[in-house]
PDB file of N, CA and C in Angstrom:
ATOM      1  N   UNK A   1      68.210 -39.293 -32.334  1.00  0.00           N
ATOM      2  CA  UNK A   1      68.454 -37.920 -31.929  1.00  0.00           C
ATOM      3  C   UNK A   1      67.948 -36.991 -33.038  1.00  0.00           C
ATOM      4  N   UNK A   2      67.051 -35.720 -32.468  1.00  0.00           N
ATOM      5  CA  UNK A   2      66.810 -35.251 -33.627  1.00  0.00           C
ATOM      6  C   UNK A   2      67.629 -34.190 -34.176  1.00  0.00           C
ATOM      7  N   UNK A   3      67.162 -33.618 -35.091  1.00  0.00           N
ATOM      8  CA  UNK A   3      68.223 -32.314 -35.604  1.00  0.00           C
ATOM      9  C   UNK A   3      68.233 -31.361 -34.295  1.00  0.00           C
ATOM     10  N   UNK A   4      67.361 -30.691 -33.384  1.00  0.00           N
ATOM     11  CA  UNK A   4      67.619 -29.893 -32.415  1.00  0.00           C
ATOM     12  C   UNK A   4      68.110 -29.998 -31.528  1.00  0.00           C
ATOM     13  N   UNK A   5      68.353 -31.529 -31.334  1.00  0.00           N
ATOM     14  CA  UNK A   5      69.428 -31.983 -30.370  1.00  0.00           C
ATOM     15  C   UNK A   5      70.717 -32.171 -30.658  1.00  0.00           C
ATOM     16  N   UNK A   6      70.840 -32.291 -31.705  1.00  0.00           N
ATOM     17  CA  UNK A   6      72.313 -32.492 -32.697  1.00  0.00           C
ATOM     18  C   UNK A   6      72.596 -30.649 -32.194  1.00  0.00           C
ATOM     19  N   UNK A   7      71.759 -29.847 -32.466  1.00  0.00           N
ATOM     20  CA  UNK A   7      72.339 -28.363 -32.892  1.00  0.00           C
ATOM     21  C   UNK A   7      72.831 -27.769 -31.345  1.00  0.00           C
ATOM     22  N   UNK A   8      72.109 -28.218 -30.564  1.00  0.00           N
ATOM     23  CA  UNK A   8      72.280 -28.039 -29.257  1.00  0.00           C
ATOM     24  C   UNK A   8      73.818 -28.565 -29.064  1.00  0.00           C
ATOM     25  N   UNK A   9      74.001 -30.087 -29.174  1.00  0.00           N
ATOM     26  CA  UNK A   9      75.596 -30.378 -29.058  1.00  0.00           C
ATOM     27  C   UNK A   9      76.661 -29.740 -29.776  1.00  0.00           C
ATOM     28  N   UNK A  10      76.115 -29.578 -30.800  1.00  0.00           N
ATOM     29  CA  UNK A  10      77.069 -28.502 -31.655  1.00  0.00           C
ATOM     30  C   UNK A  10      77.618 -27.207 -31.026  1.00  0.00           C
ATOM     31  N   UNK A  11      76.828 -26.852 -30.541  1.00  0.00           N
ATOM     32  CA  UNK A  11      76.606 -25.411 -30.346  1.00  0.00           C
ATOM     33  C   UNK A  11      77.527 -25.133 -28.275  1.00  0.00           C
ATOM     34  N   UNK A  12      76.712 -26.137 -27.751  1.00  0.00           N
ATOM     35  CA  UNK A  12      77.925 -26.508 -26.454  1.00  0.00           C
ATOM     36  C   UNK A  12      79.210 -26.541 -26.550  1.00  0.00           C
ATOM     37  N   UNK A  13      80.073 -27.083 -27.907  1.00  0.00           N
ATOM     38  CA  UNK A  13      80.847 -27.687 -28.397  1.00  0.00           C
ATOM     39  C   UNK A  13      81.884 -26.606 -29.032  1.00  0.00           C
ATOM     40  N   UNK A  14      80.687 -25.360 -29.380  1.00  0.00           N
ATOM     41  CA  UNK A  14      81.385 -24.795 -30.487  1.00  0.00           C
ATOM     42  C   UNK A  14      82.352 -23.342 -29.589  1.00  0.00           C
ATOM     43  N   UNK A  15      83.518 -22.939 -30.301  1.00  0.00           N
ATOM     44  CA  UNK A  15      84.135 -22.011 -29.510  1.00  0.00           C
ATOM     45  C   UNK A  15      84.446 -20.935 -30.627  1.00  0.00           C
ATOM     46  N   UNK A  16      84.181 -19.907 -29.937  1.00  0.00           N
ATOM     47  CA  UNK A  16      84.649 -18.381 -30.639  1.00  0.00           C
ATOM     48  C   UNK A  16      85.794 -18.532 -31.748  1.00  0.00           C
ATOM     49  N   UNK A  17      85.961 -18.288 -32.574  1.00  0.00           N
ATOM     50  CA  UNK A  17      86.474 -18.700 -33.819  1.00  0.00           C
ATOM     51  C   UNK A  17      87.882 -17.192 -34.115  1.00  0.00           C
ATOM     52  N   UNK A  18      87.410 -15.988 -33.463  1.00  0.00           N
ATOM     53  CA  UNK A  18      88.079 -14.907 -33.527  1.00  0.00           C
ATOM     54  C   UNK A  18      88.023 -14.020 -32.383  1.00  0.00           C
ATOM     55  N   UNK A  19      89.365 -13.016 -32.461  1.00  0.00           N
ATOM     56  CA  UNK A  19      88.937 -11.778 -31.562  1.00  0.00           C
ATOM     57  C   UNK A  19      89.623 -11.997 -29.951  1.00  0.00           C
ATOM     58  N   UNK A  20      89.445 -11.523 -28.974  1.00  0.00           N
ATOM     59  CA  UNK A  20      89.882 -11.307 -27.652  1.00  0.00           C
ATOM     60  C   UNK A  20      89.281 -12.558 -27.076  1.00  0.00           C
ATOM     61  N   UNK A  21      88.014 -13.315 -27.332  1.00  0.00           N
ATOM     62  CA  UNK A  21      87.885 -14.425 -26.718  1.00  0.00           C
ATOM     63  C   UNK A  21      87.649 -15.290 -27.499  1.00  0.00           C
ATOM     64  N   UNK A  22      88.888 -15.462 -28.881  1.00  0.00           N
ATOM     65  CA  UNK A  22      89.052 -16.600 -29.761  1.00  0.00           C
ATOM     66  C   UNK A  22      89.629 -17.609 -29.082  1.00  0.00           C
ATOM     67  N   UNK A  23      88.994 -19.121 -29.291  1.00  0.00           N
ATOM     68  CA  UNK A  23      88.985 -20.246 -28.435  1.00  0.00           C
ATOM     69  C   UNK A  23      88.037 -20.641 -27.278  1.00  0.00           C
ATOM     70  N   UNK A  24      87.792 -19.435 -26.575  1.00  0.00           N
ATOM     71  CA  UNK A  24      86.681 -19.732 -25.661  1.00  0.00           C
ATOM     72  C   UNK A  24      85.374 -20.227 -26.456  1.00  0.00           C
ATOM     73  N   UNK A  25      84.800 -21.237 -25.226  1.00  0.00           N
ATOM     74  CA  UNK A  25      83.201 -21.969 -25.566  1.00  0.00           C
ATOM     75  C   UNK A  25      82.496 -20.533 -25.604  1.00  0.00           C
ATOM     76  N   UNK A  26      81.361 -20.567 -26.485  1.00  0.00           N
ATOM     77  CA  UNK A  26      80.620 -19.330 -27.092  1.00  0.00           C
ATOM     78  C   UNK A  26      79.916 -19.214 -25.648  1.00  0.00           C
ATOM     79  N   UNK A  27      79.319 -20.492 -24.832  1.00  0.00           N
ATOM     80  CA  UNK A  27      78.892 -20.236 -23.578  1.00  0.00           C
ATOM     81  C   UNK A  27      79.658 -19.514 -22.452  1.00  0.00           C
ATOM     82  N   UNK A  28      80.765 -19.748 -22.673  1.00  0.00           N
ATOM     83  CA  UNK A  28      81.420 -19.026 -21.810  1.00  0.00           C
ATOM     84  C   UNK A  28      82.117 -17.669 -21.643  1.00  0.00           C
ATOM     85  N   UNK A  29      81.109 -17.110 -22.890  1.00  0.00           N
ATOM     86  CA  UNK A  29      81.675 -15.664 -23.153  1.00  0.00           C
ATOM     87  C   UNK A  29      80.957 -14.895 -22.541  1.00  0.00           C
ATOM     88  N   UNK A  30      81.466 -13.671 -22.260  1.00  0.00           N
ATOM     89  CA  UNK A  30      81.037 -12.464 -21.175  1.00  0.00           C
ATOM     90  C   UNK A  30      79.765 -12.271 -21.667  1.00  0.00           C
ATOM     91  N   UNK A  31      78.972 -12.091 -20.318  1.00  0.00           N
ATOM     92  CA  UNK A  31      77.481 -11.469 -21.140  1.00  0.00           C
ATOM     93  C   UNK A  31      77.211  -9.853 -21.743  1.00  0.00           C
ATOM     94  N   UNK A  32      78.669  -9.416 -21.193  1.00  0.00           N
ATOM     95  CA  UNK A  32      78.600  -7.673 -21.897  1.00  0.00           C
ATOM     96  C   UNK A  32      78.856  -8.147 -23.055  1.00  0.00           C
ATOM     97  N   UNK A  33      79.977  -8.861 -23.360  1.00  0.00           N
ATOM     98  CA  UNK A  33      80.034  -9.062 -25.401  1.00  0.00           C
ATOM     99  C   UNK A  33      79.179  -9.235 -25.742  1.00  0.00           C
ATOM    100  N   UNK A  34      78.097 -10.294 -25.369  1.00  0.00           N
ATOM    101  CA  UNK A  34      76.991 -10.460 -25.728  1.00  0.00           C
ATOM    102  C   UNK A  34      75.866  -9.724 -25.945  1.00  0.00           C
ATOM    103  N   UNK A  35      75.422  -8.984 -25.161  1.00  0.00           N
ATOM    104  CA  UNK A  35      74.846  -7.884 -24.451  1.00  0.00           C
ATOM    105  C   UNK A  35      75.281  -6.226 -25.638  1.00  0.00           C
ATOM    106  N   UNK A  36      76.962  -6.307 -25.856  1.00  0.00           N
ATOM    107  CA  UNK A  36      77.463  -5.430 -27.322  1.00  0.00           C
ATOM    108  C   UNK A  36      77.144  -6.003 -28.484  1.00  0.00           C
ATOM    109  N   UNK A  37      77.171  -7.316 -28.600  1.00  0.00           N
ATOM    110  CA  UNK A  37      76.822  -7.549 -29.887  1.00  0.00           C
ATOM    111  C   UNK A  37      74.936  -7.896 -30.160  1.00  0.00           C
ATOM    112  N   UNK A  38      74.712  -7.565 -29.054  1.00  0.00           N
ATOM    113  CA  UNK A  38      73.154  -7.613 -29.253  1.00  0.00           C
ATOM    114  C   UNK A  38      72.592  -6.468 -29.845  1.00  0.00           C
ATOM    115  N   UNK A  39      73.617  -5.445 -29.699  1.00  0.00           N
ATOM    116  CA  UNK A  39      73.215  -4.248 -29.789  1.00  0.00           C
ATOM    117  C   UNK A  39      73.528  -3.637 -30.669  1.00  0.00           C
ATOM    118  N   UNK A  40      74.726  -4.215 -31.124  1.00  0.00           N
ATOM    119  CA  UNK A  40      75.413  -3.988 -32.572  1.00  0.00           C
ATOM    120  C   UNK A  40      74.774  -3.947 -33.682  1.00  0.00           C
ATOM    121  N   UNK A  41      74.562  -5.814 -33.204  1.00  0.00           N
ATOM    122  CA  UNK A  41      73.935  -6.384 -34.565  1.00  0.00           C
ATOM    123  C   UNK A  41      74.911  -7.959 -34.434  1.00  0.00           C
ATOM    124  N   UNK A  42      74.069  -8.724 -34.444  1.00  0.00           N
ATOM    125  CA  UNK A  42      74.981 -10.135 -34.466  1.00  0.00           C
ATOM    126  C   UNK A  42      75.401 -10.375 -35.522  1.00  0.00           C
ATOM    127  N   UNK A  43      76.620 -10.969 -36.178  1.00  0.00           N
ATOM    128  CA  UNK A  43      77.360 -11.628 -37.050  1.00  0.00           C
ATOM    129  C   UNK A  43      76.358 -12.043 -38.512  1.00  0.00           C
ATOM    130  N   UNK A  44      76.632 -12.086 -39.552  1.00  0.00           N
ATOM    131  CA  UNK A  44      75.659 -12.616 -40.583  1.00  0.00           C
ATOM    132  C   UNK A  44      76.211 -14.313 -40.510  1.00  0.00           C
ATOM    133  N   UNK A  45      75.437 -15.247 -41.223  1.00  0.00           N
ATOM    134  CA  UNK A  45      75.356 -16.606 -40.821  1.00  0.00           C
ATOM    135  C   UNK A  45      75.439 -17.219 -39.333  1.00  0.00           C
ATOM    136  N   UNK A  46      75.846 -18.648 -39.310  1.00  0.00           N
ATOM    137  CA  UNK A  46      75.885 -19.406 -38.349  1.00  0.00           C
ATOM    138  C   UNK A  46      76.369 -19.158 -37.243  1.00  0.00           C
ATOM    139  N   UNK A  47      77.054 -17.995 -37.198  1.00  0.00           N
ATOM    140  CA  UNK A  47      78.076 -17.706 -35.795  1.00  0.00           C
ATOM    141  C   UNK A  47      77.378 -16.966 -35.307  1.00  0.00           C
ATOM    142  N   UNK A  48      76.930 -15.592 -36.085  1.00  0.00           N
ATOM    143  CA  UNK A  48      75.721 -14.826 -35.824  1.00  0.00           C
ATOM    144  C   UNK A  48      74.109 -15.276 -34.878  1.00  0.00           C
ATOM    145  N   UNK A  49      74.087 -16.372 -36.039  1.00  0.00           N
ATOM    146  CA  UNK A  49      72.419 -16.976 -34.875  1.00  0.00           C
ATOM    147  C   UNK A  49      73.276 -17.878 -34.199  1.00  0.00           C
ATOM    148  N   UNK A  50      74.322 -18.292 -33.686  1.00  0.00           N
ATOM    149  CA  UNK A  50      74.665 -18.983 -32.584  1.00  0.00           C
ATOM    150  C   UNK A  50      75.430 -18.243 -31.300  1.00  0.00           C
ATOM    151  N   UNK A  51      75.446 -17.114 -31.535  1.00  0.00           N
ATOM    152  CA  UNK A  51      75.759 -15.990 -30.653  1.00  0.00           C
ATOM    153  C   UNK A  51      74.322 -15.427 -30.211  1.00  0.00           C
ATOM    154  N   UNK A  52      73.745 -15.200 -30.677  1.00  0.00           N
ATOM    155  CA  UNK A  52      71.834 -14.881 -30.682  1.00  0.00           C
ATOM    156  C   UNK A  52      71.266 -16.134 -29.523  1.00  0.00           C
ATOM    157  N   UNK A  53      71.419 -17.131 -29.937  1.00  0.00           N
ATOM    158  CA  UNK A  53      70.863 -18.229 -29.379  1.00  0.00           C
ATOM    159  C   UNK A  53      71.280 -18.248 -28.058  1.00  0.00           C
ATOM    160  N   UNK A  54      72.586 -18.058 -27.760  1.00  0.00           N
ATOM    161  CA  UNK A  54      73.856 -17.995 -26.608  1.00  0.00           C
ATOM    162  C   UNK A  54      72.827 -16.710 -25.631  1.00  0.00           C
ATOM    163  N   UNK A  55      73.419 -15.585 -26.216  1.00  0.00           N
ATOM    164  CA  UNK A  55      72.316 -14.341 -25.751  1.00  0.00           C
ATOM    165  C   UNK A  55      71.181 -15.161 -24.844  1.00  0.00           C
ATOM    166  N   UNK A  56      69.946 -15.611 -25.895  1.00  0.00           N
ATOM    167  CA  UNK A  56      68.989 -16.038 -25.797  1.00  0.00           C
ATOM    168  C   UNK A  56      69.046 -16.936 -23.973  1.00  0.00           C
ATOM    169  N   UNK A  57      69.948 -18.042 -24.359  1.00  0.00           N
ATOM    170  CA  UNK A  57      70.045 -19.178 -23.275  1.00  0.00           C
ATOM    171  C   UNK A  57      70.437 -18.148 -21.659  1.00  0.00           C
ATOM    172  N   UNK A  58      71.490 -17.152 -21.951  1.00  0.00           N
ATOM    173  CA  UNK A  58      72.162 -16.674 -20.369  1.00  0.00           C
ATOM    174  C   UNK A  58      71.015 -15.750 -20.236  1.00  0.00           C
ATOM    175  N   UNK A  59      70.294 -14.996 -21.521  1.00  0.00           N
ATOM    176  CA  UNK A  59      69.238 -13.918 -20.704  1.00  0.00           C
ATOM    177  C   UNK A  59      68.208 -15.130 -19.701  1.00  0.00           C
ATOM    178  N   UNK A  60      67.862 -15.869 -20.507  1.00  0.00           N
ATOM    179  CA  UNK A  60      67.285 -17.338 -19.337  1.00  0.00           C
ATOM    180  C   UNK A  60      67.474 -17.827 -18.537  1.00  0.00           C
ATOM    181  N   UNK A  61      68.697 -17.549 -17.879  1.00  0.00           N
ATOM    182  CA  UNK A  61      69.620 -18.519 -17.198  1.00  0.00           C
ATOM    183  C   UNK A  61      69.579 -19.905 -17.313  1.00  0.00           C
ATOM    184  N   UNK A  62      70.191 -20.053 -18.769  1.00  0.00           N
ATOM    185  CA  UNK A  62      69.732 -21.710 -19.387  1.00  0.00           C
ATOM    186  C   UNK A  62      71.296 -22.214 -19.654  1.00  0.00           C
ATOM    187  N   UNK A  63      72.203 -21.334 -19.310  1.00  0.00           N
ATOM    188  CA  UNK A  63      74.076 -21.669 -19.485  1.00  0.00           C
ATOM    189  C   UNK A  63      74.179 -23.222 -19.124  1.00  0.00           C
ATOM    190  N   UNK A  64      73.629 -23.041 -17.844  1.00  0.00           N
ATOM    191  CA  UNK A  64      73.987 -24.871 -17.654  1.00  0.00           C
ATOM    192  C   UNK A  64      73.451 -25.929 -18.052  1.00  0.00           C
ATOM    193  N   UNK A  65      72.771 -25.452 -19.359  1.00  0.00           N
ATOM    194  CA  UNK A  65      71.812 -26.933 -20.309  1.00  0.00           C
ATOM    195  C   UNK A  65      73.373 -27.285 -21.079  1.00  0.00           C
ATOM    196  N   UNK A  66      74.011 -26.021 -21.415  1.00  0.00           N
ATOM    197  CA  UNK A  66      74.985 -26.494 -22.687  1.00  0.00           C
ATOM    198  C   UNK A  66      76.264 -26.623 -21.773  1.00  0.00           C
ATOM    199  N   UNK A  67      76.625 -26.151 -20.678  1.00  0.00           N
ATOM    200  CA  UNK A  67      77.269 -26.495 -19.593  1.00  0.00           C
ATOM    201  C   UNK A  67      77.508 -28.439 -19.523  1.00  0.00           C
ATOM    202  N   UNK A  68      76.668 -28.520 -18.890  1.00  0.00           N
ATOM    203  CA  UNK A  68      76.121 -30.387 -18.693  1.00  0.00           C
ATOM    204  C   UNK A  68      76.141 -30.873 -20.132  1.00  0.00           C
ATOM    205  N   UNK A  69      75.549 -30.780 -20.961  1.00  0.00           N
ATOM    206  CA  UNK A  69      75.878 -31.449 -22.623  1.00  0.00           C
ATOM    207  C   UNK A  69      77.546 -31.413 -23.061  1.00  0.00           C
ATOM    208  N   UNK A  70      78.472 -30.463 -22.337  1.00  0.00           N
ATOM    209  CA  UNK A  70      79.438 -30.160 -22.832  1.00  0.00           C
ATOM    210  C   UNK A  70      80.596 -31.519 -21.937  1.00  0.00           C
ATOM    211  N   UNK A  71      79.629 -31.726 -20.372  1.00  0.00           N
ATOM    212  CA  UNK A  71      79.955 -33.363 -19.645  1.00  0.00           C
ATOM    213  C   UNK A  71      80.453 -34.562 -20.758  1.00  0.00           C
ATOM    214  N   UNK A  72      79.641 -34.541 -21.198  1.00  0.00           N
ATOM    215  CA  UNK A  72      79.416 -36.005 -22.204  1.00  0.00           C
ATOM    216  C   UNK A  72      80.223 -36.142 -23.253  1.00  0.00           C
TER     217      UNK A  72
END
């Protein structure tokens, strides 16, 4: 498995750490938060580009790659 597949499971895996949707999967957060914090300015470090990435996947409609990884 390589590292981008590792980051991918990670990242399915990983849940909001603070705030009104502390505990929720980062995938499963509203796309207006997303959508506010796009606009804001995302987080500095890892939570930051994994909120970016998140962004990235629902503007795609790519939710159900980390959806299905989150199966396993």
């Amino acid at each position: 498995m390589n590292t981008s597949q590792q980051e991918l499971i990670k990242l399915a895996h990983t849940k909001m750490p603070f705030g009104k949707y502390e505990g929720r999967f980062l995938i499963d957060l509203p796309e207006h938060y997303l959508v506010w914090y796009k606009q804001k300015g995302f987080p500095k470090g890892k939570l930051g580009e994994q909120l970016q990435l998140i962004y990235e996947l629902k503007l795609n409609g790519l939710e159900d790659l980390l959806r299905n990884i989150r199966k396993f």
